[in-house]
PDB file of N, CA and C in Angstrom:
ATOM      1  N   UNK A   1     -18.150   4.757  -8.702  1.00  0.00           N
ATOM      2  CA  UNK A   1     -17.168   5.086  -9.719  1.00  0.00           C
ATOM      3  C   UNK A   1     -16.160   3.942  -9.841  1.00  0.00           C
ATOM      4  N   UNK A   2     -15.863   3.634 -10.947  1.00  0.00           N
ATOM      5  CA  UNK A   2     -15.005   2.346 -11.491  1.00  0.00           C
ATOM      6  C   UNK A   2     -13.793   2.856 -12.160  1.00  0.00           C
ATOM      7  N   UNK A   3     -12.398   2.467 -11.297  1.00  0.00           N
ATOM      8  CA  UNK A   3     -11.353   2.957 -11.413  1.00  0.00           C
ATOM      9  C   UNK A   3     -10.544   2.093 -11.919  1.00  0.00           C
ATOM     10  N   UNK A   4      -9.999   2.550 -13.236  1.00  0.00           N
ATOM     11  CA  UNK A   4      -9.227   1.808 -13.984  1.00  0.00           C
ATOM     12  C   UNK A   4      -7.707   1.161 -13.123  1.00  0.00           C
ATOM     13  N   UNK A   5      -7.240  -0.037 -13.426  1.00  0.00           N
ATOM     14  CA  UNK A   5      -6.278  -0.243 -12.790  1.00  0.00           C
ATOM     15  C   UNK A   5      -5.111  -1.074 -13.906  1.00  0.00           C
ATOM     16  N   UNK A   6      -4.100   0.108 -13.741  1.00  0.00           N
ATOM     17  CA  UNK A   6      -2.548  -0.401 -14.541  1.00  0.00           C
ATOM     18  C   UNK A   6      -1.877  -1.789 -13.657  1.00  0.00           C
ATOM     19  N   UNK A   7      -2.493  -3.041 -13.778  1.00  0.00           N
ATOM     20  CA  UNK A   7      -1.803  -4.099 -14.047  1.00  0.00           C
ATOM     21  C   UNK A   7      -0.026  -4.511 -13.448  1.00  0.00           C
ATOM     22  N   UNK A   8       0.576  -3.534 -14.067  1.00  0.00           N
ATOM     23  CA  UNK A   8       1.939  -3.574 -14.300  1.00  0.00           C
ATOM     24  C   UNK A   8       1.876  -2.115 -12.971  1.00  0.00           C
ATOM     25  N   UNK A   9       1.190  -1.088 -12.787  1.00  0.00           N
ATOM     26  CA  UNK A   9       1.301  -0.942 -11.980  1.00  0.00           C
ATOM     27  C   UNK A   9       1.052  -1.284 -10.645  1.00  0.00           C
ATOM     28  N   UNK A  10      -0.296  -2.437 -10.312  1.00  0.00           N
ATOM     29  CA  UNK A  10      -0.101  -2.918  -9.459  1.00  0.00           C
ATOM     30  C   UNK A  10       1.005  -3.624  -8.596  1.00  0.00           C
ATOM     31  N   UNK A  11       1.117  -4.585  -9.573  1.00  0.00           N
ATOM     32  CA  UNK A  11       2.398  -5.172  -9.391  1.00  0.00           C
ATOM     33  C   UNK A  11       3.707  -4.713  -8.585  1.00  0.00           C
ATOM     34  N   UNK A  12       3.612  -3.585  -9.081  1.00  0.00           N
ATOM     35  CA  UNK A  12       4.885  -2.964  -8.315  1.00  0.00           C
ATOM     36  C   UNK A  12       4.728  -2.191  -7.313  1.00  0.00           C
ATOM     37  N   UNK A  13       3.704  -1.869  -7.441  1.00  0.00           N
ATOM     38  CA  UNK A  13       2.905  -1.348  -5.523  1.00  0.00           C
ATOM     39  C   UNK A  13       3.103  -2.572  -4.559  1.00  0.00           C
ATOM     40  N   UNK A  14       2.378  -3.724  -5.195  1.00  0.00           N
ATOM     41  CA  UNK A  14       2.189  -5.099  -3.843  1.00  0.00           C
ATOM     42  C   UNK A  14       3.592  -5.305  -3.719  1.00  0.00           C
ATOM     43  N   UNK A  15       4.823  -5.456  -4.652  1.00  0.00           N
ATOM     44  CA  UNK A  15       6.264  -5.479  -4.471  1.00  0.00           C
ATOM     45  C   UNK A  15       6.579  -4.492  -3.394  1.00  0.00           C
ATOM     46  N   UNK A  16       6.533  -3.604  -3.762  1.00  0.00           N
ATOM     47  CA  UNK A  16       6.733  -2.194  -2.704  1.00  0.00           C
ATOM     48  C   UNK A  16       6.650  -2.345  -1.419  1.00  0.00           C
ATOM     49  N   UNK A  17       5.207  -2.024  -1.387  1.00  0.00           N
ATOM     50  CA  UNK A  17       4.435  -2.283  -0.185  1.00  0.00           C
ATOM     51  C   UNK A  17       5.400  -3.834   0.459  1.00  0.00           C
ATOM     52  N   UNK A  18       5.330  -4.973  -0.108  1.00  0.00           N
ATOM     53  CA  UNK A  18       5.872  -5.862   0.968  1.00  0.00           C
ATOM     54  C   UNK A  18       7.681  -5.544   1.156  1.00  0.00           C
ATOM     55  N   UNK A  19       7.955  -4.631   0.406  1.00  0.00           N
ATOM     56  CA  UNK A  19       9.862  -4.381   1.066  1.00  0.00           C
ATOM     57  C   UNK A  19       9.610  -3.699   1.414  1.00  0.00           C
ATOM     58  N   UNK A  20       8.894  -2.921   1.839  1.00  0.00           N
ATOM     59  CA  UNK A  20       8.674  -1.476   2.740  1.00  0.00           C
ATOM     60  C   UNK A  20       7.782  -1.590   4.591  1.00  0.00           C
ATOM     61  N   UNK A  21       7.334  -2.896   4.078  1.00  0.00           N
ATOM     62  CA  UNK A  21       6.455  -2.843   5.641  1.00  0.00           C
ATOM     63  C   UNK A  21       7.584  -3.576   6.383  1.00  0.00           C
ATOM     64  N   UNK A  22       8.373  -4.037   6.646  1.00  0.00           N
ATOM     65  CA  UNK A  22       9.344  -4.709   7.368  1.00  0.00           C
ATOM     66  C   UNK A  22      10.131  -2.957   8.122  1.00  0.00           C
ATOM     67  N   UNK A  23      10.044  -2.187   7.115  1.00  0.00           N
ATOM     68  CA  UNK A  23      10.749  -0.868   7.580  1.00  0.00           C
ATOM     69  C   UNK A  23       9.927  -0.300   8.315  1.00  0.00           C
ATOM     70  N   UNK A  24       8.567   0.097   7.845  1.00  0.00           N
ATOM     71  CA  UNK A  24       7.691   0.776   8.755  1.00  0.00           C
ATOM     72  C   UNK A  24       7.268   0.364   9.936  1.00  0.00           C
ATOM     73  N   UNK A  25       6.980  -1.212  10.149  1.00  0.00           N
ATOM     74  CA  UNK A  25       6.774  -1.582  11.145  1.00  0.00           C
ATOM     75  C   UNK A  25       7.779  -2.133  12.328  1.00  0.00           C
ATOM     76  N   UNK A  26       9.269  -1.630  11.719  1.00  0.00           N
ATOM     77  CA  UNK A  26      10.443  -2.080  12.472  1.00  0.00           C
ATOM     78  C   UNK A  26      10.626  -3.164  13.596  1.00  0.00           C
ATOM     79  N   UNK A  27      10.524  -4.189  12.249  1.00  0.00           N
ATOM     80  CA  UNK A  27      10.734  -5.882  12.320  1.00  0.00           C
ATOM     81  C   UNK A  27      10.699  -6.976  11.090  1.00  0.00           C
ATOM     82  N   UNK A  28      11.508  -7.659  11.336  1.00  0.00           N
ATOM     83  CA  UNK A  28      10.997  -8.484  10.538  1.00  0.00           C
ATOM     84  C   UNK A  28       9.873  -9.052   9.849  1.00  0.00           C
ATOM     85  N   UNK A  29       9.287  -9.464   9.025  1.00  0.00           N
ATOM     86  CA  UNK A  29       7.747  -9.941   8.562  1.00  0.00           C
ATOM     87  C   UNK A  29       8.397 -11.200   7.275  1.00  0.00           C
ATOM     88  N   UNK A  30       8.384 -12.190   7.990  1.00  0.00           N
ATOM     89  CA  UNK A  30       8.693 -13.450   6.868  1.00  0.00           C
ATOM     90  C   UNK A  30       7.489 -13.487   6.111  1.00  0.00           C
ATOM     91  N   UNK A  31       7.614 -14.214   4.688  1.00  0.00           N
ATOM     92  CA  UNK A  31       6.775 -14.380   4.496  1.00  0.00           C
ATOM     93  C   UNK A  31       5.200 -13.470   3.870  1.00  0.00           C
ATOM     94  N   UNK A  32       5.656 -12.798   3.881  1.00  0.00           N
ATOM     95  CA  UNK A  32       4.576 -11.410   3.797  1.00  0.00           C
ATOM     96  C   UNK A  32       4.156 -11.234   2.306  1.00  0.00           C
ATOM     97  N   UNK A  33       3.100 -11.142   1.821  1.00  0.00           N
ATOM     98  CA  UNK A  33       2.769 -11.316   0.428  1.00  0.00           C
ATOM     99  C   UNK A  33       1.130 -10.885   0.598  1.00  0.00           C
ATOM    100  N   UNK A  34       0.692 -10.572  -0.643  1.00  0.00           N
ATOM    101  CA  UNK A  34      -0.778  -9.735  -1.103  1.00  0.00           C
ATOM    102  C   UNK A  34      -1.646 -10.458   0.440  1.00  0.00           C
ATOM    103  N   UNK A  35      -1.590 -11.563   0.612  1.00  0.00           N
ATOM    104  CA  UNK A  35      -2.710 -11.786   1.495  1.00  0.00           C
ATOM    105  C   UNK A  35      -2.109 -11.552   3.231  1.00  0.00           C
ATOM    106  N   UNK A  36      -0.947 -10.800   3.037  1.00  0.00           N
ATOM    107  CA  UNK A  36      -0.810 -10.660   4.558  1.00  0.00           C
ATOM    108  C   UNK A  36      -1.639  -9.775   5.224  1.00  0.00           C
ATOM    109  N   UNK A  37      -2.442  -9.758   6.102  1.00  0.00           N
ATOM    110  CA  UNK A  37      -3.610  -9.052   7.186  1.00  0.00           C
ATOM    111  C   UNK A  37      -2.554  -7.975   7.426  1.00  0.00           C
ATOM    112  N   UNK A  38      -2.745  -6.325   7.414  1.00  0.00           N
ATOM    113  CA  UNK A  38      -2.262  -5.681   7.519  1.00  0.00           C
ATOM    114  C   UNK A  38      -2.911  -4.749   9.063  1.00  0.00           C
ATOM    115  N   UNK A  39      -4.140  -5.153   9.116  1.00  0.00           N
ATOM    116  CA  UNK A  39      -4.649  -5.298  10.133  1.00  0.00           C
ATOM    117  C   UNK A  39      -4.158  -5.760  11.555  1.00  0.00           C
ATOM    118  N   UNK A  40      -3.817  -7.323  10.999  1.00  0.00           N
ATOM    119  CA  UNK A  40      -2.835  -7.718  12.272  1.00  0.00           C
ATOM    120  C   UNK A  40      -1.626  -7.263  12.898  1.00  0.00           C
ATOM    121  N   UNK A  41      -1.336  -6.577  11.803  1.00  0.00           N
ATOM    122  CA  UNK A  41       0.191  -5.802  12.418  1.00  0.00           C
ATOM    123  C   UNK A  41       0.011  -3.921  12.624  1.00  0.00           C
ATOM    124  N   UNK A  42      -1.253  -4.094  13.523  1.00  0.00           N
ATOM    125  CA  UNK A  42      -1.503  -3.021  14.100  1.00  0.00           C
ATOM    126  C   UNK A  42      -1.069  -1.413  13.290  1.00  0.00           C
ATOM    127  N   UNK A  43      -1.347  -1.162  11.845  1.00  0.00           N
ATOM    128  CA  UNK A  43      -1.291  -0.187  11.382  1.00  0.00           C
ATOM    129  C   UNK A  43      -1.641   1.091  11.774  1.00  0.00           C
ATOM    130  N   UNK A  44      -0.553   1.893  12.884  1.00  0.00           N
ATOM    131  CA  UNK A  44      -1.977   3.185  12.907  1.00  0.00           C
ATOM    132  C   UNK A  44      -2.266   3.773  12.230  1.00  0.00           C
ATOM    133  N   UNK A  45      -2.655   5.285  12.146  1.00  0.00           N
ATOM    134  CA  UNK A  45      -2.569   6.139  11.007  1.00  0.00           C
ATOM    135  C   UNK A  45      -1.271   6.757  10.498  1.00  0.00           C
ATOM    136  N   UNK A  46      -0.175   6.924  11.579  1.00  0.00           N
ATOM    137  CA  UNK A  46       1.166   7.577  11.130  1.00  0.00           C
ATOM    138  C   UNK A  46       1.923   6.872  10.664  1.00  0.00           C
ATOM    139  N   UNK A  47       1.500   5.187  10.825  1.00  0.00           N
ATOM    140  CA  UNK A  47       2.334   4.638   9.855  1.00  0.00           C
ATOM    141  C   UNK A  47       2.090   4.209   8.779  1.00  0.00           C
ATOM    142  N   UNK A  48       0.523   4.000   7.945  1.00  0.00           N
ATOM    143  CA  UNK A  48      -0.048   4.011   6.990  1.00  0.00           C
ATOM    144  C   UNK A  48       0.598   5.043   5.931  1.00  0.00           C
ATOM    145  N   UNK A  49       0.431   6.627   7.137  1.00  0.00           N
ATOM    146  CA  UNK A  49       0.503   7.609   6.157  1.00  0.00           C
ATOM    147  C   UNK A  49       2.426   7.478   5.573  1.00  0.00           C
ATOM    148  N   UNK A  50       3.228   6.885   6.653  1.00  0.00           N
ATOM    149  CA  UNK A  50       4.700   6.816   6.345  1.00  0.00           C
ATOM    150  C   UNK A  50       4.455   6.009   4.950  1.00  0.00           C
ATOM    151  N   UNK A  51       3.876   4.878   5.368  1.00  0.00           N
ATOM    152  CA  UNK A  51       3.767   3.411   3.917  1.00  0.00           C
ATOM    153  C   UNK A  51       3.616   4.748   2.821  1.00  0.00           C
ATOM    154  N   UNK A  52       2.227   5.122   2.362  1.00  0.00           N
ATOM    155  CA  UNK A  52       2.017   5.619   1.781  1.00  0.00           C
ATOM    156  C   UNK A  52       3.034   6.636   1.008  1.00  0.00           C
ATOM    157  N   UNK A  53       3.490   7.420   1.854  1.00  0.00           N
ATOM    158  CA  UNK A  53       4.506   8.133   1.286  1.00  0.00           C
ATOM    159  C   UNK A  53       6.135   7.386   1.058  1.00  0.00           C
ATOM    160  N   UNK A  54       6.272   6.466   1.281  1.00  0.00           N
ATOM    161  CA  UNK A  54       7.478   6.136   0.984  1.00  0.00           C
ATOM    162  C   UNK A  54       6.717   5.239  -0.332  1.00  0.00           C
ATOM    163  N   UNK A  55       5.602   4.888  -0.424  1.00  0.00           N
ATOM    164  CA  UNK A  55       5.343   4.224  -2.087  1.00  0.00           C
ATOM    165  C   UNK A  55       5.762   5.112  -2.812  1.00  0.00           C
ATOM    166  N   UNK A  56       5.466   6.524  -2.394  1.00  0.00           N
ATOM    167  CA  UNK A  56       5.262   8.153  -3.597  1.00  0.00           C
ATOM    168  C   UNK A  56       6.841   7.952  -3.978  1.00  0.00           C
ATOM    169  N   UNK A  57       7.207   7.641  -2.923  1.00  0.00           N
ATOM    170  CA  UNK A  57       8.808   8.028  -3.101  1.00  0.00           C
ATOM    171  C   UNK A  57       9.319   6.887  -3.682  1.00  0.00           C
ATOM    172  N   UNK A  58       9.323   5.815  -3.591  1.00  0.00           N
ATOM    173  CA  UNK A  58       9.971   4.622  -4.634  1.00  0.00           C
ATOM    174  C   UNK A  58       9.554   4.604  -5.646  1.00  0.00           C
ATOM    175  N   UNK A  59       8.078   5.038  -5.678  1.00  0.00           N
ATOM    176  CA  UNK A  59       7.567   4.495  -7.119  1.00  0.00           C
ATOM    177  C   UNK A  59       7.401   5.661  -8.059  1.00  0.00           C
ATOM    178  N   UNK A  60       7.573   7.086  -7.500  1.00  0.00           N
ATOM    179  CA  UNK A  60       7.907   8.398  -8.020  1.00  0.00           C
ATOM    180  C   UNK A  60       6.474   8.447  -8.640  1.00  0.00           C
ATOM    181  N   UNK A  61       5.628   8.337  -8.036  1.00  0.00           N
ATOM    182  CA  UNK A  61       4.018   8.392  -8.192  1.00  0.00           C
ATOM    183  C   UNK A  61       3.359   8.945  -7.000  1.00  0.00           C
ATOM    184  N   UNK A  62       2.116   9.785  -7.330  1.00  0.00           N
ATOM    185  CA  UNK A  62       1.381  10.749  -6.202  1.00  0.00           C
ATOM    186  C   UNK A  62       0.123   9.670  -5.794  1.00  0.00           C
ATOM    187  N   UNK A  63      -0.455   9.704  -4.495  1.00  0.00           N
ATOM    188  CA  UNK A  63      -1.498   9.077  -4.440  1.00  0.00           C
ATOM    189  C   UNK A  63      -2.748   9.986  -4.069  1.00  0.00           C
ATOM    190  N   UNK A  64      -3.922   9.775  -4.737  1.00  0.00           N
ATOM    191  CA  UNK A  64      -5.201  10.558  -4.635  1.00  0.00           C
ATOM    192  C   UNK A  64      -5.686   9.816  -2.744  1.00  0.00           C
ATOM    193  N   UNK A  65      -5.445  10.305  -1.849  1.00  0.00           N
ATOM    194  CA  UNK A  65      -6.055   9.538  -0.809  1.00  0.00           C
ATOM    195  C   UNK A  65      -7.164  10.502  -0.156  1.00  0.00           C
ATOM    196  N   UNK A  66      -8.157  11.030  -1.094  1.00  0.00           N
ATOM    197  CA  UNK A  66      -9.376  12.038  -0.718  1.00  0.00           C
ATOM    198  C   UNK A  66     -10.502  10.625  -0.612  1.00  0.00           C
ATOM    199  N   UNK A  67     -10.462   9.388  -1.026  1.00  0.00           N
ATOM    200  CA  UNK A  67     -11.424   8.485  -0.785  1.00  0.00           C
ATOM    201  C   UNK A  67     -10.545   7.574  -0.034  1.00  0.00           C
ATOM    202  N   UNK A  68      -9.237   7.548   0.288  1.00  0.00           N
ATOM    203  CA  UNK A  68      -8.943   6.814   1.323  1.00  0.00           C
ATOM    204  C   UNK A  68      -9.590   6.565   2.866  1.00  0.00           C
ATOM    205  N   UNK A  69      -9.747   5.224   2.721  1.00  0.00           N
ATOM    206  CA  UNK A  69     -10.809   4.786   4.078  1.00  0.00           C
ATOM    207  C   UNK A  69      -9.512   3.451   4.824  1.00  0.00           C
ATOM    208  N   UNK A  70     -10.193   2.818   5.797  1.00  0.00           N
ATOM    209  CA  UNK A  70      -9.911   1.851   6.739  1.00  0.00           C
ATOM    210  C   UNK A  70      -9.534   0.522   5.886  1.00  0.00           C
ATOM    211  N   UNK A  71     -11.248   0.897   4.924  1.00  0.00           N
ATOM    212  CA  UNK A  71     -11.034  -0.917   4.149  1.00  0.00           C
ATOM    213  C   UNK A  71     -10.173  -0.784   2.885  1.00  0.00           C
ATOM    214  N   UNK A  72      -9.005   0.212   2.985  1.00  0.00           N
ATOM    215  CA  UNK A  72      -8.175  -0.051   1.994  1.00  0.00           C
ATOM    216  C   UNK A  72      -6.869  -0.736   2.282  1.00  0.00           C
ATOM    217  N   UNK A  73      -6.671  -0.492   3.878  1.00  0.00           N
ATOM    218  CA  UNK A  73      -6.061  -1.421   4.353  1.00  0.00           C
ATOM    219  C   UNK A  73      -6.134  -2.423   4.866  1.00  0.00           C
ATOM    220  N   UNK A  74      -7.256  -3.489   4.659  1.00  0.00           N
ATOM    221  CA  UNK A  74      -6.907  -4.742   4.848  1.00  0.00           C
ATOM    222  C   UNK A  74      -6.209  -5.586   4.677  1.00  0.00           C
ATOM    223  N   UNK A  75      -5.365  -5.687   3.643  1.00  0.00           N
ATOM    224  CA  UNK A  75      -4.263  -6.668   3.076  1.00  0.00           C
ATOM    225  C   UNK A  75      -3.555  -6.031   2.684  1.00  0.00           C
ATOM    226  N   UNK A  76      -2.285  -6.352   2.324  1.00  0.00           N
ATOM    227  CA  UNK A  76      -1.812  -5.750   1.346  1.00  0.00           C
ATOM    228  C   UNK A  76      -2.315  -5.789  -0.302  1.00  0.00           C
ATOM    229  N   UNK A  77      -2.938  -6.948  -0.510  1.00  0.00           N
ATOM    230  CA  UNK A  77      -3.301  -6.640  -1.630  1.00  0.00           C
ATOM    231  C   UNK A  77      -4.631  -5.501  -2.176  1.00  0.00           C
ATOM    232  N   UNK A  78      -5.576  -5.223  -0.717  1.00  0.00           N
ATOM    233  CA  UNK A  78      -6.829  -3.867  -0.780  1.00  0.00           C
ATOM    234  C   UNK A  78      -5.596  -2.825  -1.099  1.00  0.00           C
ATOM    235  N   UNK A  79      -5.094  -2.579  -0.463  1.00  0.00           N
ATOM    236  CA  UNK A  79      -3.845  -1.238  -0.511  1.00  0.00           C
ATOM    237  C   UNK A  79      -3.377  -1.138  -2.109  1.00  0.00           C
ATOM    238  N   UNK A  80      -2.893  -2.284  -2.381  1.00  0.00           N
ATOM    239  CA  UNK A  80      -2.436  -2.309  -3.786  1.00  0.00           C
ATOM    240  C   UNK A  80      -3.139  -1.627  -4.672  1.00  0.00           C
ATOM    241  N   UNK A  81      -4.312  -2.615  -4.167  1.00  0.00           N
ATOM    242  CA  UNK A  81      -5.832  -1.984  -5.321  1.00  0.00           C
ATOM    243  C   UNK A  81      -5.633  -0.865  -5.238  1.00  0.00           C
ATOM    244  N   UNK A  82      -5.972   0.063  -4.005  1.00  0.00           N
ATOM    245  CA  UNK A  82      -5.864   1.239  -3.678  1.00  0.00           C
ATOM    246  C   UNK A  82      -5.173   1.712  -4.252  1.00  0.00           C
ATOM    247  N   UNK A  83      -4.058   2.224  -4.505  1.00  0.00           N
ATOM    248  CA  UNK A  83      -2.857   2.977  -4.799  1.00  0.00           C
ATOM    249  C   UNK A  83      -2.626   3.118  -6.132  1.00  0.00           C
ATOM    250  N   UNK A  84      -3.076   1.515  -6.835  1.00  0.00           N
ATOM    251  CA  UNK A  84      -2.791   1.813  -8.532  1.00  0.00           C
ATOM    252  C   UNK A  84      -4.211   2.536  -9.186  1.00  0.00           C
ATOM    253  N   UNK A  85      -5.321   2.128  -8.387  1.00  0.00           N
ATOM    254  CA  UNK A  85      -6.234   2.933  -8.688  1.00  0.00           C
ATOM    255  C   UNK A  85      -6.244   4.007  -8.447  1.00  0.00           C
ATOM    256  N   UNK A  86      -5.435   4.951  -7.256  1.00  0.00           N
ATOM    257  CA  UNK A  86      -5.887   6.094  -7.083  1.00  0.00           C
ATOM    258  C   UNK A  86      -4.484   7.171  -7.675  1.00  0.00           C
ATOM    259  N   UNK A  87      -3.577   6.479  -8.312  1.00  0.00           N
ATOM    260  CA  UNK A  87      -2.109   7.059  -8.752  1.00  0.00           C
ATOM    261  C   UNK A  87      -2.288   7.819  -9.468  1.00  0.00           C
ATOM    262  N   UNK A  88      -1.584   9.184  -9.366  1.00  0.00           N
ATOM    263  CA  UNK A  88      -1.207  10.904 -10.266  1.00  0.00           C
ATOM    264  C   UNK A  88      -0.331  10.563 -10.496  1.00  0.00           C
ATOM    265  N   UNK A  89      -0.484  10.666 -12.102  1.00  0.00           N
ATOM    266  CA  UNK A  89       1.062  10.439 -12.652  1.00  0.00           C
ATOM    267  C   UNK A  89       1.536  12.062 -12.040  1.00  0.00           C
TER     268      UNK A  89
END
């Protein structure tokens, strides 16, 4: 299945997502942009699911995560994909 993706909403997910992981992962992250390994900074699941819900909450958008898997978090920019593709208005 081929999931349309709002552009303009990406955008503001990968924004998100990088002012928000400095919070979740409580530290600094210089530097951090679509190709940062999200992997490397040891994501478990309770803090994925925090990311996740604090996107719902900045970006006042629901996320479909019934096909959420592992390889959506590889980067921040898989996540991105993720999120604008899977967004309830």
């Amino acid at each position: 299945m081929t999931t349309q993706i709002d552009g303009e909403l990406r955008r503001r997910v990968a924004e998100s997502i990088c002012g928000l992981l400095p919070r979740i992962v409580k530290h600094e992250l210089p530097g951090v942009s679509e190709q940062t390994d999200l992997m490397e900074l040891d994501l478990g699941s309770a803090s994925t699911l925090e990311l996740l819900l604090a996107l719902e909450d900045e970006l006042e958008i629901q996320i479909d995560v019934e096909e959420f898997d592992e390889e959506h978090v590889q980067t921040v920019a898989t996540l991105a994909d993720y999120v604008a593709g899977h967004a309830v208005a």
